[in-house]
C-alpha atoms as a PDB file:
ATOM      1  CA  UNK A   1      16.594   6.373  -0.579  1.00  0.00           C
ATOM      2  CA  UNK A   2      13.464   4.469  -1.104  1.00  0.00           C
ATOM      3  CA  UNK A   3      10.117   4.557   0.292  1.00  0.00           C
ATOM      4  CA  UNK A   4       6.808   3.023   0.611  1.00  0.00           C
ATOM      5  CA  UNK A   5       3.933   4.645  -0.565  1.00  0.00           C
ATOM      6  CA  UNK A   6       1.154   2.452   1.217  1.00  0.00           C
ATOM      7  CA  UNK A   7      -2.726   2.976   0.127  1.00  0.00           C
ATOM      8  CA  UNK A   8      -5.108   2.639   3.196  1.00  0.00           C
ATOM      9  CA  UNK A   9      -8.510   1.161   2.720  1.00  0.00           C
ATOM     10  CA  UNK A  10     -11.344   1.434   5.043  1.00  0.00           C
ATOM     11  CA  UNK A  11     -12.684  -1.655   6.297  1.00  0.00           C
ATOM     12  CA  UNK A  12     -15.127  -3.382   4.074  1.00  0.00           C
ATOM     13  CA  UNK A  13     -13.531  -1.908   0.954  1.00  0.00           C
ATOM     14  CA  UNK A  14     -14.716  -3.356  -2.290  1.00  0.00           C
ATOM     15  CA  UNK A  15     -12.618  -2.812  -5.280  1.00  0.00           C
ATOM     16  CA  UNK A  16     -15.012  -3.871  -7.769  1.00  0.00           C
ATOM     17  CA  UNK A  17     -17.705  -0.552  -6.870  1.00  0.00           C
ATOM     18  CA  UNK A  18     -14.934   1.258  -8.082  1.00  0.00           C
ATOM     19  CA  UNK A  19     -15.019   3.581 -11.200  1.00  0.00           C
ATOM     20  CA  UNK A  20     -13.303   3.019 -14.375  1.00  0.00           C
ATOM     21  CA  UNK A  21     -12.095   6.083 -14.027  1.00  0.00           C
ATOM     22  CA  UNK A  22      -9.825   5.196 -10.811  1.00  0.00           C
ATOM     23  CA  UNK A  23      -8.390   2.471 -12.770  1.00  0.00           C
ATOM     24  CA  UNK A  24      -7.131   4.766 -15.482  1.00  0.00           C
ATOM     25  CA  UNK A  25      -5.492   7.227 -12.753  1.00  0.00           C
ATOM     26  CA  UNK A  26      -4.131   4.414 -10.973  1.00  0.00           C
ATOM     27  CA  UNK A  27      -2.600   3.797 -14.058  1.00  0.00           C
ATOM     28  CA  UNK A  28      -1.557   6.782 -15.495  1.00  0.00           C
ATOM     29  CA  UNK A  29       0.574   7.626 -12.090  1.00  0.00           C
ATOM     30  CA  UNK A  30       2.005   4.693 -12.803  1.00  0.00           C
ATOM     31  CA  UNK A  31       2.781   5.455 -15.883  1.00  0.00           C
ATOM     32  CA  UNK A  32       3.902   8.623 -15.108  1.00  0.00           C
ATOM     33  CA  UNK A  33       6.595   6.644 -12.068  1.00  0.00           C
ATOM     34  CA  UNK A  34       7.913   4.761 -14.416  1.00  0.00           C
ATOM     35  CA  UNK A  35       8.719   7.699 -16.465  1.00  0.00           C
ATOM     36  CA  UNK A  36      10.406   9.198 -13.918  1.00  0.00           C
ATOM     37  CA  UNK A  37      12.524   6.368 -12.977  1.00  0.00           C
ATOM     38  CA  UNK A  38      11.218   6.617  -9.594  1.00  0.00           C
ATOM     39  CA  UNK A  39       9.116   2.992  -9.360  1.00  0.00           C
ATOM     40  CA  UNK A  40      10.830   0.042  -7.916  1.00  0.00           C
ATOM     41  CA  UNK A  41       7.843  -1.905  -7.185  1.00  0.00           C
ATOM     42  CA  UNK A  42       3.684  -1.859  -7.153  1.00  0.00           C
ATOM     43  CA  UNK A  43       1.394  -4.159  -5.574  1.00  0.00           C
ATOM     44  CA  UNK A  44      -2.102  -4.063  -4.707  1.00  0.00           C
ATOM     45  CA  UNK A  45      -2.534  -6.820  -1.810  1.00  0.00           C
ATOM     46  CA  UNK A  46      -5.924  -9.115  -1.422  1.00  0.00           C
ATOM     47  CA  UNK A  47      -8.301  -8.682   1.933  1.00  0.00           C
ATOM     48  CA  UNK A  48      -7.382  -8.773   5.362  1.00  0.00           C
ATOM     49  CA  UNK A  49      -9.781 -11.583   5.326  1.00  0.00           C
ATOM     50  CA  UNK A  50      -6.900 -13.542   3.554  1.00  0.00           C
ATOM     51  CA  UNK A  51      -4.653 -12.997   5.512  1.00  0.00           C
ATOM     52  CA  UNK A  52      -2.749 -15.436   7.997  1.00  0.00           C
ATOM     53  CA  UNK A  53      -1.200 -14.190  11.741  1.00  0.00           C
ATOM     54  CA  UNK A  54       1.122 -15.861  13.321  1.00  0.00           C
ATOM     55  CA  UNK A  55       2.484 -15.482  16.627  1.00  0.00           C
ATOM     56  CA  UNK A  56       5.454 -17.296  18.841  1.00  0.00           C
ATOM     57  CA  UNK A  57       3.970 -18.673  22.109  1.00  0.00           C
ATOM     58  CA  UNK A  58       5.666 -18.407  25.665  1.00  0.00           C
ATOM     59  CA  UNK A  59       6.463 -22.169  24.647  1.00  0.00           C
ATOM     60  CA  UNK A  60       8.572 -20.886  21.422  1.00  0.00           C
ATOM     61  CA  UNK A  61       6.020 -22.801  18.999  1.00  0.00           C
ATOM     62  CA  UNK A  62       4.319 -20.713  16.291  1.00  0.00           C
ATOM     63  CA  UNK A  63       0.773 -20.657  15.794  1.00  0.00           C
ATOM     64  CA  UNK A  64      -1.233 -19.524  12.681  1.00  0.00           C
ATOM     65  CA  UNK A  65      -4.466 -18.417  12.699  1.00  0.00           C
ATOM     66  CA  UNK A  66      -6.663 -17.086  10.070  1.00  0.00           C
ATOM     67  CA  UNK A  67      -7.013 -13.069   8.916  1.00  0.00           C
ATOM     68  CA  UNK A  68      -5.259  -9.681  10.060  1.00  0.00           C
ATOM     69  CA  UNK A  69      -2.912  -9.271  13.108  1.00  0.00           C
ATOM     70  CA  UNK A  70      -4.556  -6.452  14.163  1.00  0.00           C
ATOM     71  CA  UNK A  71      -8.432  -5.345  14.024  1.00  0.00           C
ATOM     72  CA  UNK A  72      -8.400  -1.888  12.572  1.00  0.00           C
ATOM     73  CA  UNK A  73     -10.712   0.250  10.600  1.00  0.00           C
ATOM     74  CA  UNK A  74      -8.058   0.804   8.049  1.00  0.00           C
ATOM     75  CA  UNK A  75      -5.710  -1.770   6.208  1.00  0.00           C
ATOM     76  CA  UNK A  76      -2.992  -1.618   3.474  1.00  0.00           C
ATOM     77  CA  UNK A  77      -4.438  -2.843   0.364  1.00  0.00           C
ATOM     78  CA  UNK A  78      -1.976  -1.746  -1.891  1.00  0.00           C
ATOM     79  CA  UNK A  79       1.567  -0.512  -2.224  1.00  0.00           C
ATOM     80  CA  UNK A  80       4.167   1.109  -4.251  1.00  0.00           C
ATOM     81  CA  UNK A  81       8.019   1.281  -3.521  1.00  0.00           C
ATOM     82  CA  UNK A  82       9.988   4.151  -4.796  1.00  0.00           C
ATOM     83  CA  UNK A  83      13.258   5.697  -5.466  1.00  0.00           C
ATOM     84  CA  UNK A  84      13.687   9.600  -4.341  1.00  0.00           C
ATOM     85  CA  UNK A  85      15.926  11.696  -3.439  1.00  0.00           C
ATOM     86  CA  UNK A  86      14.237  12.963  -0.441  1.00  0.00           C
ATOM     87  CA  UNK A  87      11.376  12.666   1.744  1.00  0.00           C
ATOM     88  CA  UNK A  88       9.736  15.639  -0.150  1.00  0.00           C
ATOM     89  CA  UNK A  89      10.055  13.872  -2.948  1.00  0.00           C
ATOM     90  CA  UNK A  90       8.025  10.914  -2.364  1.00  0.00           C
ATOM     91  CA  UNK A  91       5.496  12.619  -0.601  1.00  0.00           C
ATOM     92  CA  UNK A  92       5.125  14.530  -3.895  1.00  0.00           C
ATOM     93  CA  UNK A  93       4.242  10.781  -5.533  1.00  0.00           C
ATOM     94  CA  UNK A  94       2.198  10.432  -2.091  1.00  0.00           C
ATOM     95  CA  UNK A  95      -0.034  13.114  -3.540  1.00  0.00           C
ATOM     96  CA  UNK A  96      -0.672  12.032  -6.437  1.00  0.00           C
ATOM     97  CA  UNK A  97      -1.487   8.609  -5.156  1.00  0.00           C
ATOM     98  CA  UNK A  98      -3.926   9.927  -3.263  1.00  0.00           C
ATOM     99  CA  UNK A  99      -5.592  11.719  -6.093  1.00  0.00           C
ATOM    100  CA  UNK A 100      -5.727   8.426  -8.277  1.00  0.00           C
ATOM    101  CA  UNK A 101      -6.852   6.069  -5.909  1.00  0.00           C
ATOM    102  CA  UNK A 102      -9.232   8.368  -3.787  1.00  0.00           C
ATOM    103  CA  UNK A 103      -8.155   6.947   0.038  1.00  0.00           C
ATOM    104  CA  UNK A 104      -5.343   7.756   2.239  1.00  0.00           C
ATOM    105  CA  UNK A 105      -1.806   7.216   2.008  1.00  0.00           C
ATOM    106  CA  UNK A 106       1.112   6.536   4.098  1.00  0.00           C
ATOM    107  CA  UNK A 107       4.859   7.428   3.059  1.00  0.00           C
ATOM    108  CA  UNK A 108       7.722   5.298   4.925  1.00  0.00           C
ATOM    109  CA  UNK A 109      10.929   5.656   4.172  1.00  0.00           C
ATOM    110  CA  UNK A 110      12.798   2.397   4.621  1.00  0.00           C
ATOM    111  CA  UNK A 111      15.941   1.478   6.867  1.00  0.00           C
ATOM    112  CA  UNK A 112      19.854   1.805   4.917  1.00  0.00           C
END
């Protein structure tokens, strides 16, 4: 079964105040996924503030405006997508994801 393992930042996040140090965990958990044999995939996204909506008018056209669907106080701003066996499992990783890059995390197992 795979999952996502989705980091949340908070609004205004800027990577670059970050310590060395977090870069190092970040990727020694990867390190440590790939040993397993549990990574698929890792991404870290750019800002909300790059990002473009776009939404299907009562007309049927599709419009695209500039930056995030929705205004939140949280966004994804990175990802990983993993292999387990179980639920448990990944939110094991989700732990440990936590731990390395210091912010919340969401595990989502995906469909089939």
């Amino acid at each position: 079964m795979q999952y996502l393992v989705a980091i949340h930042h908070p609004h205004g996040y800027d990577g670059s105040k970050e310590s060395p140090q977090m870069g190092r965990d970040i990727d020694a958990l990867n390190d440590e996924m790939q040993a397993a044999g549990v990574r698929i995939m890792a991404r870290g996204l750019r800002p909300p503030t790059e990002a473009k909506t776009l939404r299907k008018g009562p007309d049927g056209k599709v419009s695209v405006s500039d930056g995030p669907y929705l205004e939140t106080k949280e966004y994804i701003g990175g990802f990983w997508i993993l292999d387990c066996a179980s639920i448990e499992d990944a939110v094991e990783w989700g732990k440990k994801a936590v731990g390395a890059c210091r912010v919340n995390v969401e595990v989502r197992p995906f469909y089939g």
